[in-house]
C-alpha atoms as a PDB file:
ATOM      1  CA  UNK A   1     -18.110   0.413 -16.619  1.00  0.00           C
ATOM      2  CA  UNK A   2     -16.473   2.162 -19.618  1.00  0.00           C
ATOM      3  CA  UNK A   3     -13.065   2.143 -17.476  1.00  0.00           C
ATOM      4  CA  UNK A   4     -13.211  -1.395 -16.840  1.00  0.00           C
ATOM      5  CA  UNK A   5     -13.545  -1.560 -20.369  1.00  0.00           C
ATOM      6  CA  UNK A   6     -11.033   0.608 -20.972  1.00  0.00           C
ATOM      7  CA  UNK A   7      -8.658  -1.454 -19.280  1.00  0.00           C
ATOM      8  CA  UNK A   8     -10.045  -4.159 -20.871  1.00  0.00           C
ATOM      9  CA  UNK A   9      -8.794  -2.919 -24.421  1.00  0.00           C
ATOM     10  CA  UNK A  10      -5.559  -2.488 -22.875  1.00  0.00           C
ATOM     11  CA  UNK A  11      -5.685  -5.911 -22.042  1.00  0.00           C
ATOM     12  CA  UNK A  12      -6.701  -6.516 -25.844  1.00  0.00           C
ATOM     13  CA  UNK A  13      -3.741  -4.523 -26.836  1.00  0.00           C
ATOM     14  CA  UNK A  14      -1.129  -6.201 -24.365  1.00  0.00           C
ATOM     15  CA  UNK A  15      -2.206 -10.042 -25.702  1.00  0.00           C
ATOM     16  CA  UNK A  16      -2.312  -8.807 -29.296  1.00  0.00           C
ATOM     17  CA  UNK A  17       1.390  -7.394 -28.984  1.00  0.00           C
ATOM     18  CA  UNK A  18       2.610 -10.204 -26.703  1.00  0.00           C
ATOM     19  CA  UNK A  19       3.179  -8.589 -22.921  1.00  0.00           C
ATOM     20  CA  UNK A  20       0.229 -11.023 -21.715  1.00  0.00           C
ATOM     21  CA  UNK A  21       2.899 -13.930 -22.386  1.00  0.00           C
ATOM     22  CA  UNK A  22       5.762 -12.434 -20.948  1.00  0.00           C
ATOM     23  CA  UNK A  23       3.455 -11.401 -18.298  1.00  0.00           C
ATOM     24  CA  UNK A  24       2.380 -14.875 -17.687  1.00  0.00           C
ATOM     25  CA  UNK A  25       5.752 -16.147 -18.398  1.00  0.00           C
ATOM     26  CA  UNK A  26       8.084 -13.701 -16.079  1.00  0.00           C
ATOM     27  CA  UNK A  27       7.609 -14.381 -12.258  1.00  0.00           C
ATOM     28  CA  UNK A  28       9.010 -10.713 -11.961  1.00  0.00           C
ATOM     29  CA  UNK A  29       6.542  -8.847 -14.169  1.00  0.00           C
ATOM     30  CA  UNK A  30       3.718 -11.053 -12.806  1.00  0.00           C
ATOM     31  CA  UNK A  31       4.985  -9.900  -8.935  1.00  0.00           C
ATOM     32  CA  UNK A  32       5.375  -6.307  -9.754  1.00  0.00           C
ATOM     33  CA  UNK A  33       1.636  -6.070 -11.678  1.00  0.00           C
ATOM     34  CA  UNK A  34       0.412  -8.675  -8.265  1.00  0.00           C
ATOM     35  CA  UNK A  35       1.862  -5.764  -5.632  1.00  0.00           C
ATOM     36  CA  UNK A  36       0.769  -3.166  -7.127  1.00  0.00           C
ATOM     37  CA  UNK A  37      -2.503  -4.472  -6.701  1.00  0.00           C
ATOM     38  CA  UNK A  38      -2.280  -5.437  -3.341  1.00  0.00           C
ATOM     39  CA  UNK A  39      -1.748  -2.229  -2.317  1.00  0.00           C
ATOM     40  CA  UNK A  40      -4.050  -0.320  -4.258  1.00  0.00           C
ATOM     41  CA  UNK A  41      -6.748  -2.823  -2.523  1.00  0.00           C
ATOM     42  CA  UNK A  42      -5.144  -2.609   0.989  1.00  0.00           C
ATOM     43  CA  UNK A  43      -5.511   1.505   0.453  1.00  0.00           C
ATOM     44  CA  UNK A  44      -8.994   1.479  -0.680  1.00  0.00           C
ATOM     45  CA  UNK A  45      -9.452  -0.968   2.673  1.00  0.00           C
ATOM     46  CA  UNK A  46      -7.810   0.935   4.286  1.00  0.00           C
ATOM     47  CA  UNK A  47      -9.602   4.339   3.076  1.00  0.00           C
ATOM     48  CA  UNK A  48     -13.354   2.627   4.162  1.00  0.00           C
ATOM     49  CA  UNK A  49     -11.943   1.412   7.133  1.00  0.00           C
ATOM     50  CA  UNK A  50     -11.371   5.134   8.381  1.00  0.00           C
ATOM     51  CA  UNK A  51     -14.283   6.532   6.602  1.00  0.00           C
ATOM     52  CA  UNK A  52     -16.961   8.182   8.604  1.00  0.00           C
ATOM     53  CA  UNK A  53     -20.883   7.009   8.626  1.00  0.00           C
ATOM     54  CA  UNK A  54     -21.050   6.046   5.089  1.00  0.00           C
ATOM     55  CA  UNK A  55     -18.440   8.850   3.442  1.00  0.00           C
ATOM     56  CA  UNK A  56     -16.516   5.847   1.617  1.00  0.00           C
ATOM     57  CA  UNK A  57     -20.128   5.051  -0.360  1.00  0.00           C
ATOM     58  CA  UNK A  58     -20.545   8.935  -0.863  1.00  0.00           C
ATOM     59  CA  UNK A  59     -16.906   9.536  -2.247  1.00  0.00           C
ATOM     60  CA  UNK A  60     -16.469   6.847  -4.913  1.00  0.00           C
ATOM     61  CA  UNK A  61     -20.096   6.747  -6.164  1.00  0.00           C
ATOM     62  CA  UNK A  62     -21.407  10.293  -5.898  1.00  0.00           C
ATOM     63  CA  UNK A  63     -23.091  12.168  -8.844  1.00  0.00           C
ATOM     64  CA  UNK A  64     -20.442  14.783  -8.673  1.00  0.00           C
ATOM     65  CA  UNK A  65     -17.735  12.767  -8.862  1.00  0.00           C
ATOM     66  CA  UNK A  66     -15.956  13.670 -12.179  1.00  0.00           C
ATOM     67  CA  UNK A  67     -16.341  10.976 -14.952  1.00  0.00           C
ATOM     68  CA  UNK A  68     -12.407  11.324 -15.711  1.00  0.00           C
ATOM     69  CA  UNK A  69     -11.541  10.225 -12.482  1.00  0.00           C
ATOM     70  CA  UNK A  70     -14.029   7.559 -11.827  1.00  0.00           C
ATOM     71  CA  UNK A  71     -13.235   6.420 -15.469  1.00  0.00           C
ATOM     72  CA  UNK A  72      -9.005   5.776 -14.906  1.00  0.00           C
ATOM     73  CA  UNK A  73     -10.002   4.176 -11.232  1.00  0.00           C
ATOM     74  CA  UNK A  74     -11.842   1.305 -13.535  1.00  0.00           C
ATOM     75  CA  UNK A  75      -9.200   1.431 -15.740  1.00  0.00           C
ATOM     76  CA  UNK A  76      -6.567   0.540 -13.641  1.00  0.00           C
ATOM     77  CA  UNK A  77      -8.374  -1.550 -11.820  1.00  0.00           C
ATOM     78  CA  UNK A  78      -8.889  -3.580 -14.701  1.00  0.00           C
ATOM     79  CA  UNK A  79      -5.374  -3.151 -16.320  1.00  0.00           C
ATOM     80  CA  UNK A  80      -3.423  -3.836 -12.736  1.00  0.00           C
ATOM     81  CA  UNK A  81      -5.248  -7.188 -12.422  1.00  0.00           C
ATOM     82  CA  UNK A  82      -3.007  -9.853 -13.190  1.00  0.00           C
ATOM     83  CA  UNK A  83      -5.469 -12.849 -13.681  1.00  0.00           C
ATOM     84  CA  UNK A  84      -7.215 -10.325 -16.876  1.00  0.00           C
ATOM     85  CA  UNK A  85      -4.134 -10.318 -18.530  1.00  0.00           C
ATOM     86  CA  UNK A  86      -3.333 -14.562 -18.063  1.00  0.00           C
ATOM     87  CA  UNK A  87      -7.490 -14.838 -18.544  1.00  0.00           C
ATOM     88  CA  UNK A  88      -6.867 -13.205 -22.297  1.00  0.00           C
ATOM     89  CA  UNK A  89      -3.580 -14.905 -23.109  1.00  0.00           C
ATOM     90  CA  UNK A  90      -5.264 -18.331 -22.174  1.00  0.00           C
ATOM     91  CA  UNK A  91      -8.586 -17.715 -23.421  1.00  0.00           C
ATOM     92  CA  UNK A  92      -8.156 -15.763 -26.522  1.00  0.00           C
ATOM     93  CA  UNK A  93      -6.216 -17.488 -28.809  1.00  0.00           C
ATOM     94  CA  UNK A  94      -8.545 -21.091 -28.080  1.00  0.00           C
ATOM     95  CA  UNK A  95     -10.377 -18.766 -30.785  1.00  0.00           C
ATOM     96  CA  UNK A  96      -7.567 -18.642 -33.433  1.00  0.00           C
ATOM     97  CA  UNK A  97      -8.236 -20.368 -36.744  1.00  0.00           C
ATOM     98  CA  UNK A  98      -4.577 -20.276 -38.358  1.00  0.00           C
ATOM     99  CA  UNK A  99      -5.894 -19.663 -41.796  1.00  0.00           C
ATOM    100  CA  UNK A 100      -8.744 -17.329 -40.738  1.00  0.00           C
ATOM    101  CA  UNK A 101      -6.412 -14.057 -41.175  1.00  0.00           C
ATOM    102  CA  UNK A 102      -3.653 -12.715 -38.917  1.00  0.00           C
ATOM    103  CA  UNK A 103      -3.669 -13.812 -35.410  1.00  0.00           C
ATOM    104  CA  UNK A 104      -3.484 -10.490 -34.066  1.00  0.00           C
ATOM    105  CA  UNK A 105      -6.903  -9.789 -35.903  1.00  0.00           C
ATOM    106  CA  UNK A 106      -8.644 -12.508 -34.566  1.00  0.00           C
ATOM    107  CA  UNK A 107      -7.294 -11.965 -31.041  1.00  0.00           C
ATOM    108  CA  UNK A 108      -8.692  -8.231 -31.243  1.00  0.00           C
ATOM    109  CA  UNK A 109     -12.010  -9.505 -32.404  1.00  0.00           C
ATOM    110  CA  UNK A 110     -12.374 -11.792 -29.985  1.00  0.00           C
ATOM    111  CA  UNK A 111     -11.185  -9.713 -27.288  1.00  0.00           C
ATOM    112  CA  UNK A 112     -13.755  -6.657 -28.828  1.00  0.00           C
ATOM    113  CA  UNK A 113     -16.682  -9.273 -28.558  1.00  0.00           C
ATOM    114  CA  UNK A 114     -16.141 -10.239 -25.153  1.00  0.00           C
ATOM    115  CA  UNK A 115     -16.608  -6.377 -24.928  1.00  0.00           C
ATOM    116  CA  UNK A 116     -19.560  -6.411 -26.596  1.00  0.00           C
ATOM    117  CA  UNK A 117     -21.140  -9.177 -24.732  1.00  0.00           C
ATOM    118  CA  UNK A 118     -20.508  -6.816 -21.315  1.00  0.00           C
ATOM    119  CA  UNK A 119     -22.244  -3.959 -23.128  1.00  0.00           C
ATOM    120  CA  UNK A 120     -25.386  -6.071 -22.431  1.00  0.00           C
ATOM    121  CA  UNK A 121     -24.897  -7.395 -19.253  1.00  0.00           C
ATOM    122  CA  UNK A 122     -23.318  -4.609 -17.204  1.00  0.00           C
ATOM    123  CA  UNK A 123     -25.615  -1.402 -17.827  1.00  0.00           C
ATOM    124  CA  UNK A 124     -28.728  -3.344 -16.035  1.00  0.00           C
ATOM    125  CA  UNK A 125     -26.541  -3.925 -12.986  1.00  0.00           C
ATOM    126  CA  UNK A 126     -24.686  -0.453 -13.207  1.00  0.00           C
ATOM    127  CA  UNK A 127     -28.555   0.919 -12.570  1.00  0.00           C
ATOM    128  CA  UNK A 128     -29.650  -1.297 -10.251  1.00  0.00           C
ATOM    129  CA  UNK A 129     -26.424  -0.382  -8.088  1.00  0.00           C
ATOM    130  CA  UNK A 130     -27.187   3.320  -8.572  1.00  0.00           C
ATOM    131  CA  UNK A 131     -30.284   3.043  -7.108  1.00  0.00           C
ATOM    132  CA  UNK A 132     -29.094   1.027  -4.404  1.00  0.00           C
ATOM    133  CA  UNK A 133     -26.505   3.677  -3.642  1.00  0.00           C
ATOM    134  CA  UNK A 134     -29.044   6.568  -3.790  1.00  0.00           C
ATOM    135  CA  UNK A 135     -30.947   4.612  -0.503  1.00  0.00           C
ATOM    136  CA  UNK A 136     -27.361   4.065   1.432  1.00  0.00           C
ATOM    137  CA  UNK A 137     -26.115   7.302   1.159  1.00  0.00           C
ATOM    138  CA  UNK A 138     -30.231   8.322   3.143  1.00  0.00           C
ATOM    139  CA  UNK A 139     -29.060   5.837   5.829  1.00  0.00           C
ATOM    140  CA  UNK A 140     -25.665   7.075   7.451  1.00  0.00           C
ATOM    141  CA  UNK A 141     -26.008   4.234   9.957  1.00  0.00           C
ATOM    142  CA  UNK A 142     -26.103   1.649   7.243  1.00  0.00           C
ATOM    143  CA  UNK A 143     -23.388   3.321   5.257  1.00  0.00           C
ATOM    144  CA  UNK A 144     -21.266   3.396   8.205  1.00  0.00           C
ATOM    145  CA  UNK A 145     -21.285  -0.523   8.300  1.00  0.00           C
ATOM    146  CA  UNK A 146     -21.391  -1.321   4.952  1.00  0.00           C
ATOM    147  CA  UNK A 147     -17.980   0.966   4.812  1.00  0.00           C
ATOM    148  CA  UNK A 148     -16.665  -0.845   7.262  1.00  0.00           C
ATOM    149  CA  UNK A 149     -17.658  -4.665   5.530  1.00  0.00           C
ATOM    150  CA  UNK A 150     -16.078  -2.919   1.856  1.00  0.00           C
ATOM    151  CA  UNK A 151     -12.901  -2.014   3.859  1.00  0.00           C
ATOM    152  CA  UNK A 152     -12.575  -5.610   5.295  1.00  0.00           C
ATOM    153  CA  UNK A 153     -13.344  -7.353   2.141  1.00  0.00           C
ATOM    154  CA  UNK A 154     -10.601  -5.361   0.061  1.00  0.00           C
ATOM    155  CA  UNK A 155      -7.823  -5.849   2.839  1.00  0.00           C
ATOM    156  CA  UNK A 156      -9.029  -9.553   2.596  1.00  0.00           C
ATOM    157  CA  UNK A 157      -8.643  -9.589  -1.339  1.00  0.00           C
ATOM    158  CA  UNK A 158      -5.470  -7.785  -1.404  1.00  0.00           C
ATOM    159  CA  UNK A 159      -4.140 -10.299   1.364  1.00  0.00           C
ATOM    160  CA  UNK A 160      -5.608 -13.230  -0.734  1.00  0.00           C
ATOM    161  CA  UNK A 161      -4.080 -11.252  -3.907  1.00  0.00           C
ATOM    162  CA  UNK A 162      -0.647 -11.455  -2.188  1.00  0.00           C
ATOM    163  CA  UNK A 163      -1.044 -15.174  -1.023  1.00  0.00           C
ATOM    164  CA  UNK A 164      -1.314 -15.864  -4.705  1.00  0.00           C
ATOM    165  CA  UNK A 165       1.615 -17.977  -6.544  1.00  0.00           C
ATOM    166  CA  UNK A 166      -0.207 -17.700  -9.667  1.00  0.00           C
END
């Protein structure tokens, strides 16, 4: 959660200093950010896919699993999506008032509410998955085929991710 929002605020930052545009304006930049994506999705499919009896579940969600780490997978999850970065350049500046104080404040703001507004909704769901998790990894069976169903859904999103014109 606090990576996602991490990348998030990088987000923030890109749209306040105007990479979000180019981004959404340069077919290159948007195909390089796009790729790198697919293939971080097509590993992690790939990774479940060959995971044994639940060991996918057990190695990104465990207890042990240092905060750092899980903290800069959100991260760049969040920062290498594409569709975050056209999302804020699109949505954000709706929200401008030209004579409500520099742009760049009111884009930060915004983008720092939207934040805010996740603070409330994502903690409730972050607990509810935990728990969740907790009774998977007692089920190796289960785990097993709900690795399998993980790795087929992010090859499928990384396929659909390279379909993607735009």
């Amino acid at each position: 959660m606090f990576g996602i929002w991490g990348g998030t605020i990088g987000h923030i930052i890109l749209a306040v200093v105007g990479l979000s545009a180019i981004l959404s304006a340069s077919a290159t930049a948007f195909a390089m950010v796009k790729w790198v994506g697919v293939a971080y999705l097509v590993w992690l499919g790939l990774v479940a896919l060959r995971s044994r009896g639940g060991s996918f579940i057990s190695e990104t969600v465990q207890v042990d699993t240092s905060s750092s780490r899980i903290f800069w997978q959100g991260a760049l999850i969040a920062l290498l999506n594409p569709k975050v970065a056209i999302f804020f350049l699109a949505f954000l500046p709706q929200f401008v008032v030209p004579d409500a104080g520099p742009t760049w404040a009111q884009v930060c703001l915004h983008g720092f509410l939207l934040i805010c507004v996740s603070a409330f909704v994502e903690p409730p769901l972050v607990l509810v998955g935990e728990r969740l998790t907790a009774r998977l990894r007692n089920n190796p069976r289960l785990g097993q085929w709900i690795d399998r169903s993980v790795g087929v859904l992010f090859i499928a999103l990384g396929m659909r991710l390279a379909l993607e014109t735009r």
